[in-house]
C-alpha atoms as a PDB file:
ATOM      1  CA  UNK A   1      -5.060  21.972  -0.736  1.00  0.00           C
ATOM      2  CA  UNK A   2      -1.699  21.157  -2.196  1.00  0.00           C
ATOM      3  CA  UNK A   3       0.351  22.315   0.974  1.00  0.00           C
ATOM      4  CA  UNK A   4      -1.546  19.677   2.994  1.00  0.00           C
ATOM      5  CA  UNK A   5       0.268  17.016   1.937  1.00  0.00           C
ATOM      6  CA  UNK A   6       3.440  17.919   1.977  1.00  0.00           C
ATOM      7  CA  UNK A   7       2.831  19.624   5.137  1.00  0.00           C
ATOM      8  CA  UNK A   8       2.084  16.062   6.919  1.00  0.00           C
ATOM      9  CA  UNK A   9       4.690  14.043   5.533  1.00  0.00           C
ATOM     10  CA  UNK A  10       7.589  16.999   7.181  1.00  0.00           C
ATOM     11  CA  UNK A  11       5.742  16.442   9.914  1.00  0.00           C
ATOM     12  CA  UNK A  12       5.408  12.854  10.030  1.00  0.00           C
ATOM     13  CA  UNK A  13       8.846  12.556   9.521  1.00  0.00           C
ATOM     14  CA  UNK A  14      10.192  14.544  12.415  1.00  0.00           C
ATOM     15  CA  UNK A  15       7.701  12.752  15.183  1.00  0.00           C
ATOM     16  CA  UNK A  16       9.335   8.980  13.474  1.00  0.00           C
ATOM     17  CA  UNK A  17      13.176  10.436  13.703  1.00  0.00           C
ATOM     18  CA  UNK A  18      11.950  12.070  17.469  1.00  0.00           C
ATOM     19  CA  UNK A  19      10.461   8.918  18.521  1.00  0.00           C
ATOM     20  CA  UNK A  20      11.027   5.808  16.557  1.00  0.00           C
ATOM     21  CA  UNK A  21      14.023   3.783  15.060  1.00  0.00           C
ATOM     22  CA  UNK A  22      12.739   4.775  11.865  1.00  0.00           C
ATOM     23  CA  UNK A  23      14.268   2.837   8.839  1.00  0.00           C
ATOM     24  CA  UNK A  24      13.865   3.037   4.489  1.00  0.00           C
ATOM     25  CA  UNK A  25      15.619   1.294   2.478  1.00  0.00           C
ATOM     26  CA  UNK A  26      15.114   0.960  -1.541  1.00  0.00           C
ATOM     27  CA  UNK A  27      13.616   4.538  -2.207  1.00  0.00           C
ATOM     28  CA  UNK A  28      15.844   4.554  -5.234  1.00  0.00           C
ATOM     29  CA  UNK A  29      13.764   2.007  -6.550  1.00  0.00           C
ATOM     30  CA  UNK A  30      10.883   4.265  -6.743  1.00  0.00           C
ATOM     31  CA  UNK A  31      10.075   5.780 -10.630  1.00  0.00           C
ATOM     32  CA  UNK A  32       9.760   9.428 -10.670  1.00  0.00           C
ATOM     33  CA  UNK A  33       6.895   9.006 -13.437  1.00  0.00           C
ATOM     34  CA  UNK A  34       4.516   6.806 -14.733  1.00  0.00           C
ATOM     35  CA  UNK A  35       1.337   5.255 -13.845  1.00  0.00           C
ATOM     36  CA  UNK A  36       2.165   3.203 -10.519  1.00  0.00           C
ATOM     37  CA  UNK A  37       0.537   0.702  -7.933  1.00  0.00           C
ATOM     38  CA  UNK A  38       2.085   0.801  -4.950  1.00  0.00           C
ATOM     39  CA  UNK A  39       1.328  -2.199  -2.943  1.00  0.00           C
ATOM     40  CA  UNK A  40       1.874  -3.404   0.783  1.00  0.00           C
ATOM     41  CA  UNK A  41       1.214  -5.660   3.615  1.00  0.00           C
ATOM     42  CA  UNK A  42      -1.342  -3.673   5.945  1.00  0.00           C
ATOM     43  CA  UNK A  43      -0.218  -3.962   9.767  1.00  0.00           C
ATOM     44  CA  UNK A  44      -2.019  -0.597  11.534  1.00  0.00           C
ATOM     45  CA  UNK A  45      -3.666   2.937  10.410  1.00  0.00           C
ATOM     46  CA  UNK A  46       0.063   4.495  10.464  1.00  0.00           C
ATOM     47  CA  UNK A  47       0.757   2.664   7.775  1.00  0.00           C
ATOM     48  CA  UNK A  48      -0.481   5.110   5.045  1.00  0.00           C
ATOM     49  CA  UNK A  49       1.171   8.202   6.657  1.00  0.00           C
ATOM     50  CA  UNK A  50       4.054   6.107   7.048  1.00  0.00           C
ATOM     51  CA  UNK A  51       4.337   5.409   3.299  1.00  0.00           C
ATOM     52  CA  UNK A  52       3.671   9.198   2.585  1.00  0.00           C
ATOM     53  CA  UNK A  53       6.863  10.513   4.699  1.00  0.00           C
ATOM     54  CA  UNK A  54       8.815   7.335   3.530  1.00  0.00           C
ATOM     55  CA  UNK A  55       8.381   7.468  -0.593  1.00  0.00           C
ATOM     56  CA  UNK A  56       9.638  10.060  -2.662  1.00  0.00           C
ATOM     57  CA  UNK A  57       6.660  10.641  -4.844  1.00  0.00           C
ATOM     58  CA  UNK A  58       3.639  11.983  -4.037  1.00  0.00           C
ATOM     59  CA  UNK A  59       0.964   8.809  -3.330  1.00  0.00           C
ATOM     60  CA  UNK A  60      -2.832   8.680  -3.112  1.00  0.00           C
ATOM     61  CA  UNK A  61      -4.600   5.977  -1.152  1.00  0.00           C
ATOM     62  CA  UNK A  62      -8.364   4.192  -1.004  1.00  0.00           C
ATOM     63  CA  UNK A  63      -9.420   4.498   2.095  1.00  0.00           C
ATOM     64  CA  UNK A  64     -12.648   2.497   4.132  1.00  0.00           C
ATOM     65  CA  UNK A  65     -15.714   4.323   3.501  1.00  0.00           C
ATOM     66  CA  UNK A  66     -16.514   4.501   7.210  1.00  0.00           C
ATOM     67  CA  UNK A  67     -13.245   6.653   8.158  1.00  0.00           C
ATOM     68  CA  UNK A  68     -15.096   9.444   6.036  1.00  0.00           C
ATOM     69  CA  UNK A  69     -18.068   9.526   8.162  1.00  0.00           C
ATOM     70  CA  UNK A  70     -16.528  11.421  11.344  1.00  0.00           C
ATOM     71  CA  UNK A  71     -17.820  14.927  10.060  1.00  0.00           C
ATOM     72  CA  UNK A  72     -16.783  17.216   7.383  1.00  0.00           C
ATOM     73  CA  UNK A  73     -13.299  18.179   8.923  1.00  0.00           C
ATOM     74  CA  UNK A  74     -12.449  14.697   9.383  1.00  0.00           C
ATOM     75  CA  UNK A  75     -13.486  14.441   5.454  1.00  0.00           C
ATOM     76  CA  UNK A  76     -11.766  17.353   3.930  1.00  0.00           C
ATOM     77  CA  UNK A  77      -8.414  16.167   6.188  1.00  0.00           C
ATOM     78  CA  UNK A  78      -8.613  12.536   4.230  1.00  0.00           C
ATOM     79  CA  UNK A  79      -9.535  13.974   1.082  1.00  0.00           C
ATOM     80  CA  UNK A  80      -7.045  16.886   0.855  1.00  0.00           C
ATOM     81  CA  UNK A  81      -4.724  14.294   2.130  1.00  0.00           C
ATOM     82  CA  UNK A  82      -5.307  11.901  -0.756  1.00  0.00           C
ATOM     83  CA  UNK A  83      -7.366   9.779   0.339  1.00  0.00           C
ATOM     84  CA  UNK A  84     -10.660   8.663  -1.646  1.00  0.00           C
ATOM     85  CA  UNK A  85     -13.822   6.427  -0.076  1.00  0.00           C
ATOM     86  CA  UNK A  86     -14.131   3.045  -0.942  1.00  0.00           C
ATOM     87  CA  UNK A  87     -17.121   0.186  -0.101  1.00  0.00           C
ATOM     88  CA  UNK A  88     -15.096  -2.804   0.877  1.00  0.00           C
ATOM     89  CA  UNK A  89     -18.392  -4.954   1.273  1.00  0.00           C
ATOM     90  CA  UNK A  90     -19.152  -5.033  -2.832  1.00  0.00           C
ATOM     91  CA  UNK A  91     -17.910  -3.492  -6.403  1.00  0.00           C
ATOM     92  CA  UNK A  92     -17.640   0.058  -5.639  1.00  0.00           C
ATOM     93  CA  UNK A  93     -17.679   1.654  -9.707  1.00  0.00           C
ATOM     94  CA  UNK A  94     -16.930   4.784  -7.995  1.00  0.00           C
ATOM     95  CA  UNK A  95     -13.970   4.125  -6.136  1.00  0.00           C
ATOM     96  CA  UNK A  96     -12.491   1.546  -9.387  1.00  0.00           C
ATOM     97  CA  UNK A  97     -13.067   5.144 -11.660  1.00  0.00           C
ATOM     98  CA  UNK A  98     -10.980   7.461  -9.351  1.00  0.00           C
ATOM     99  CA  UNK A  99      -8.214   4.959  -9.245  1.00  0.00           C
ATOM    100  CA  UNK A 100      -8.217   4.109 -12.839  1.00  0.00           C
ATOM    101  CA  UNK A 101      -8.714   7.968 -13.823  1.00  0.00           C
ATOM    102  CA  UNK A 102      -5.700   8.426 -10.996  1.00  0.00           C
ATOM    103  CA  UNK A 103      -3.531   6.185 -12.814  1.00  0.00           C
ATOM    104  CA  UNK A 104      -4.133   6.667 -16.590  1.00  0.00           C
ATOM    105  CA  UNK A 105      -2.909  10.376 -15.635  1.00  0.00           C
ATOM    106  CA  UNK A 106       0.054   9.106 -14.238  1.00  0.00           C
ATOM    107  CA  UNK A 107      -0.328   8.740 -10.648  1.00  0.00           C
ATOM    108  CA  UNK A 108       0.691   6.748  -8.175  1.00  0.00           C
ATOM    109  CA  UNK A 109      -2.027   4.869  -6.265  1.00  0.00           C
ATOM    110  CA  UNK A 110      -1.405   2.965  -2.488  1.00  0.00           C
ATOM    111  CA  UNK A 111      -3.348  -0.281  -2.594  1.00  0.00           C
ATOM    112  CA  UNK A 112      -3.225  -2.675   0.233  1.00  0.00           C
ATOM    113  CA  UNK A 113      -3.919  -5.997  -1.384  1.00  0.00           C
ATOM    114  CA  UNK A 114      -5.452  -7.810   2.032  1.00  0.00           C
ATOM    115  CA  UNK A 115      -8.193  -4.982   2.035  1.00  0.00           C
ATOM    116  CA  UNK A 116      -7.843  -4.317   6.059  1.00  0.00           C
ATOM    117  CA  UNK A 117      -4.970  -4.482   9.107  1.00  0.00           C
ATOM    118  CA  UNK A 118      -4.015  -7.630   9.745  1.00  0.00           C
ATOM    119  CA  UNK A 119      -4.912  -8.525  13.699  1.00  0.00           C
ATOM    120  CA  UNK A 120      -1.788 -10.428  13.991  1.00  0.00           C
ATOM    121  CA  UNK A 121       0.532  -9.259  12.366  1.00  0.00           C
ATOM    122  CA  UNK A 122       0.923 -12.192   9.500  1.00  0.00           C
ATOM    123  CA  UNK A 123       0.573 -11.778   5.692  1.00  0.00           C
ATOM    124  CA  UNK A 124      -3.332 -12.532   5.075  1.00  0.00           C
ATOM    125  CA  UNK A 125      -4.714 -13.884   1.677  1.00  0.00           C
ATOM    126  CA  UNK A 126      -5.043 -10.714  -0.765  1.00  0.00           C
ATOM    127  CA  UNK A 127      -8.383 -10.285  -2.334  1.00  0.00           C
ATOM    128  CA  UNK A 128      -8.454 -10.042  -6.603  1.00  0.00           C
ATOM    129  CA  UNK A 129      -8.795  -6.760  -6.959  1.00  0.00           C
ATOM    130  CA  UNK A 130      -5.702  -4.997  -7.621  1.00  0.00           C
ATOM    131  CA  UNK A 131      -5.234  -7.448 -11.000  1.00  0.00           C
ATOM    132  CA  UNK A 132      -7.953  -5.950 -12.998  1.00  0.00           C
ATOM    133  CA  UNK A 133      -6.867  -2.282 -11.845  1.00  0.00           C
ATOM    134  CA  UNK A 134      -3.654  -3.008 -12.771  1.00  0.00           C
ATOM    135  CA  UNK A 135      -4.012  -4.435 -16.283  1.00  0.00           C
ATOM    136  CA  UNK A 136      -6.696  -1.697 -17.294  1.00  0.00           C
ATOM    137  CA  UNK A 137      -4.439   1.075 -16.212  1.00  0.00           C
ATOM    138  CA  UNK A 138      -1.348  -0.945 -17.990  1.00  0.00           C
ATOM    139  CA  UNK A 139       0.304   0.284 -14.720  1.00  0.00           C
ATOM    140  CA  UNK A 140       3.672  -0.673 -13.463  1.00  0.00           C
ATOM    141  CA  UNK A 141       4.012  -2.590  -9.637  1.00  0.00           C
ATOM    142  CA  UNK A 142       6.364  -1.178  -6.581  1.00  0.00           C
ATOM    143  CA  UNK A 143       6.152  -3.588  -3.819  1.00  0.00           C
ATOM    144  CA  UNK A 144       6.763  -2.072  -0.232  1.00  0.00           C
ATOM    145  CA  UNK A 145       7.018  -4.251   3.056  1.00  0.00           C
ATOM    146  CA  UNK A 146       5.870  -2.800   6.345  1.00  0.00           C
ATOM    147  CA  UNK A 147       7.261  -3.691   9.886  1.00  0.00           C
ATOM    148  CA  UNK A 148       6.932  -2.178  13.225  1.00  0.00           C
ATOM    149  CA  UNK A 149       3.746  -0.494  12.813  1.00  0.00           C
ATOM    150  CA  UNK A 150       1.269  -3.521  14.115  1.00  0.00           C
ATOM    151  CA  UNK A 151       1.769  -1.819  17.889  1.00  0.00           C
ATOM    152  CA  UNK A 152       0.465   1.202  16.828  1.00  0.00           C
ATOM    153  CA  UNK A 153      -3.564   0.349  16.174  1.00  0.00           C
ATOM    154  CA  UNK A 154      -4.874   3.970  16.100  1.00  0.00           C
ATOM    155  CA  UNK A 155      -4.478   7.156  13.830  1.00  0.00           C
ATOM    156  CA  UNK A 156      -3.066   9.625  17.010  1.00  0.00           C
ATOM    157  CA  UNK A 157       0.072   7.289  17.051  1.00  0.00           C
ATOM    158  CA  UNK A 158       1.302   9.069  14.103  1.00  0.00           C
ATOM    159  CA  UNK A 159       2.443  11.919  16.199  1.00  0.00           C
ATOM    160  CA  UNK A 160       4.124   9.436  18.643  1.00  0.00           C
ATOM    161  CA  UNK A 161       5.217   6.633  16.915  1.00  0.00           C
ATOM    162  CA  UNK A 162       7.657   4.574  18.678  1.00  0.00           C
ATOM    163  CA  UNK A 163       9.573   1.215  17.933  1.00  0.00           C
ATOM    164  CA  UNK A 164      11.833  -0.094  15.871  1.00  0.00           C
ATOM    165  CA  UNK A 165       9.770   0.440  12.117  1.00  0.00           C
ATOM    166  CA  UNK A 166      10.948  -0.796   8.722  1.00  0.00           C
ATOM    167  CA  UNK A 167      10.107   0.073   5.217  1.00  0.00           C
ATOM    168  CA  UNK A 168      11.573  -2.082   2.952  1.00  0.00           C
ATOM    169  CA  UNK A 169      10.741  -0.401  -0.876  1.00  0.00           C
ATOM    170  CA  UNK A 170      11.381  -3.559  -3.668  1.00  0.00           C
ATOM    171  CA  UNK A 171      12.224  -3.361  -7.302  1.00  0.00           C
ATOM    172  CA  UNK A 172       9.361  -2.529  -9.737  1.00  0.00           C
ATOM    173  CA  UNK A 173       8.001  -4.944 -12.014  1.00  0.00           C
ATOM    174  CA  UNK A 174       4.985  -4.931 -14.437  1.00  0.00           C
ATOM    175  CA  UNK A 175       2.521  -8.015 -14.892  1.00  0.00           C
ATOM    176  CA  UNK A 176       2.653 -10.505 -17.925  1.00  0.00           C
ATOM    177  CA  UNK A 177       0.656 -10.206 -20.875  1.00  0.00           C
ATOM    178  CA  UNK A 178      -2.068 -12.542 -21.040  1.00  0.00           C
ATOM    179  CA  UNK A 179      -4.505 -12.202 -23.808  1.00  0.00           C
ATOM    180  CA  UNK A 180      -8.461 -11.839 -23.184  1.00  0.00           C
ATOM    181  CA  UNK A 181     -10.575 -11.888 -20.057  1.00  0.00           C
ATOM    182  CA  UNK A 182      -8.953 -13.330 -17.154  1.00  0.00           C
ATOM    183  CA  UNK A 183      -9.816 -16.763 -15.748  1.00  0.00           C
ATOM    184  CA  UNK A 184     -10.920 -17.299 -11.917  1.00  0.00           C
ATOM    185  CA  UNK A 185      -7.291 -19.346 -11.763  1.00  0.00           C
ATOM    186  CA  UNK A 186      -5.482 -17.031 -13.724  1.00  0.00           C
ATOM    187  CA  UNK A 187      -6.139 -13.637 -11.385  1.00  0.00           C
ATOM    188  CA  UNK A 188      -5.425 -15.681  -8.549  1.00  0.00           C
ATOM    189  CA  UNK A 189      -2.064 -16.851 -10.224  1.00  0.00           C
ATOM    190  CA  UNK A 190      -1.178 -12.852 -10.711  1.00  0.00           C
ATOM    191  CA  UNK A 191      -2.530 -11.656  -7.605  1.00  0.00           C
ATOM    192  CA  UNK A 192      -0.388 -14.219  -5.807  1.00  0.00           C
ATOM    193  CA  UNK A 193       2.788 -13.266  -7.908  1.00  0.00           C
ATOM    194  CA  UNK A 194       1.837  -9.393  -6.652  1.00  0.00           C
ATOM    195  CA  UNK A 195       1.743 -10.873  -3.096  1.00  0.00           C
ATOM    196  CA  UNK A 196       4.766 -13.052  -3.071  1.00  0.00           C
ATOM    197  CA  UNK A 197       6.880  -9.896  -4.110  1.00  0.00           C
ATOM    198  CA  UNK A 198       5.655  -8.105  -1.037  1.00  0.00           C
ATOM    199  CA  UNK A 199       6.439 -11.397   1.224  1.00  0.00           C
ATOM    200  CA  UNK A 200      10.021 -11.370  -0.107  1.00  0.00           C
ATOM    201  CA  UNK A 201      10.910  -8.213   1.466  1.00  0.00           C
ATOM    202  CA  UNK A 202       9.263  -9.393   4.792  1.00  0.00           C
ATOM    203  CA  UNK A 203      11.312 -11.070   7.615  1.00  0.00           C
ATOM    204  CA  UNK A 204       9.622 -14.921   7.406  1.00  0.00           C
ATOM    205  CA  UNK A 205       7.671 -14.175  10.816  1.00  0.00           C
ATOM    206  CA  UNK A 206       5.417 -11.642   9.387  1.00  0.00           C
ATOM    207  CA  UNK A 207       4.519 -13.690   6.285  1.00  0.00           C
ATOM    208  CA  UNK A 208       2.088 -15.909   6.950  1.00  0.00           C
ATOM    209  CA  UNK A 209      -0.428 -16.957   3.950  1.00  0.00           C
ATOM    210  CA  UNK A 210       3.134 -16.398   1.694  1.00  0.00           C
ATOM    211  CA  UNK A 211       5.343 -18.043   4.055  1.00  0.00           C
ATOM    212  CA  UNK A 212       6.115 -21.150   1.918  1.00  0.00           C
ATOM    213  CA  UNK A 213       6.282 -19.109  -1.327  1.00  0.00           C
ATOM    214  CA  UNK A 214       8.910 -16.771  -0.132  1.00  0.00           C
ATOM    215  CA  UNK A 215      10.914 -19.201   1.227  1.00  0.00           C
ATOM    216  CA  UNK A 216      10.379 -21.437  -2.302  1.00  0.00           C
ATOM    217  CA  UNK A 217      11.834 -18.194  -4.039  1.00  0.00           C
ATOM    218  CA  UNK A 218      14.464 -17.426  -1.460  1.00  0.00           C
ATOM    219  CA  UNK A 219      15.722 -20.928  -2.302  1.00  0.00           C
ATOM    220  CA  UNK A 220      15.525 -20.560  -6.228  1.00  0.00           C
ATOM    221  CA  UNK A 221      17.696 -17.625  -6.478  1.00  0.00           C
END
């Protein structure tokens, strides 16, 4: 279902230019090619939609398991989408395959580091994952910062979004090399550099768990 996609995102984008100061700045920062992790702060279920009608590549997402289980129309609509299942209790081999398999083929994969919306609004600590994914699939980093959307909780908002919303796209960048199997310390050393380049982009009220290290690089440069 290749019109799907496209389909939403020309939709998606009238309903934010009807009914929201809609806002993107940095999609020339995007690569047309090349294996890519796309990664964000996670505010509301717009945000995924949002991303699709804001970057200029077609994007595929992991998605809760439990959005699948509303019924088969509900899971060909995610699926067609882009969207694949993943168990965000445990190690889902599964969902770690499609991804990797996604980006040695040179996709570009949505991965929201803090694994669910925050309830407030504020930056949460990001969970490990997205290091390993990243280093297997030798895949280069876009960061993307999200504001606007944390009023808008549920999926039918994203035919009547409202509000003053912000995409902010940042430059890409690509781990360092480190040799052998990754320390505990280590991964959270990386996955903390992957953060901090999303808190950058992120006026200082919405940062939370990165607050001090964005303002720490602010004042470096």
């Amino acid at each position: 279902m290749d019109w799907l996609y496209p389909t939403c995102n020309v939709v998606q984008r009238f309903t934010l230019r009807a009914f929201a100061d809609w806002e993107v700045t940095g999609r020339e920062n995007v690569p047309s090619m090349g294996p890519l992790v796309v990664v964000a702060n996670h505010l509301s279920n717009l945000d995924p939609p949002l991303l699709g009608a804001s970057l200029p590549r077609r994007i595929r997402f992991l998605a809760k398991d439990t959005l699948f289980v509303g019924g088969p129309l509900v899971r060909w609509f995610l699926g067609s989408y882009g969207a694949f299942p993943v168990n965000r209790d445990g190690a889902d081999v599964r969902a770690y395959r499609w991804a990797l398999n996604l980006l040695n083929n040179d996709g570009a994969l949505v991965v929201f580091p803090e694994g669910t919306r925050s309830r407030n609004g504020l930056m949460q600590k990001a969970k490990p994952g997205v290091v390993g994914l990243v280093r297997s699939a030798k895949a280069s980093i876009l960061p993307v910062a999200i504001t606007g959307t944390e009023r808008m909780g549920t999926w039918m908002r994203a035919v009547n979004p409202t509000g003053r919303i912000r995409v902010r796209i940042g430059e890409v960048f690509s781990l360092p090399d480190v040799e052998g199997r990754l320390s505990k310390e280590v991964t959270e050393s990386l996955n903390t550099m992957i953060m901090q380049r999303v808190a950058e982009l992120l006026p200082e009220e919405y940062r939370g768990e990165y607050r001090d290290l964005g303002r720490s690089v602010r004042s470096a440069d």
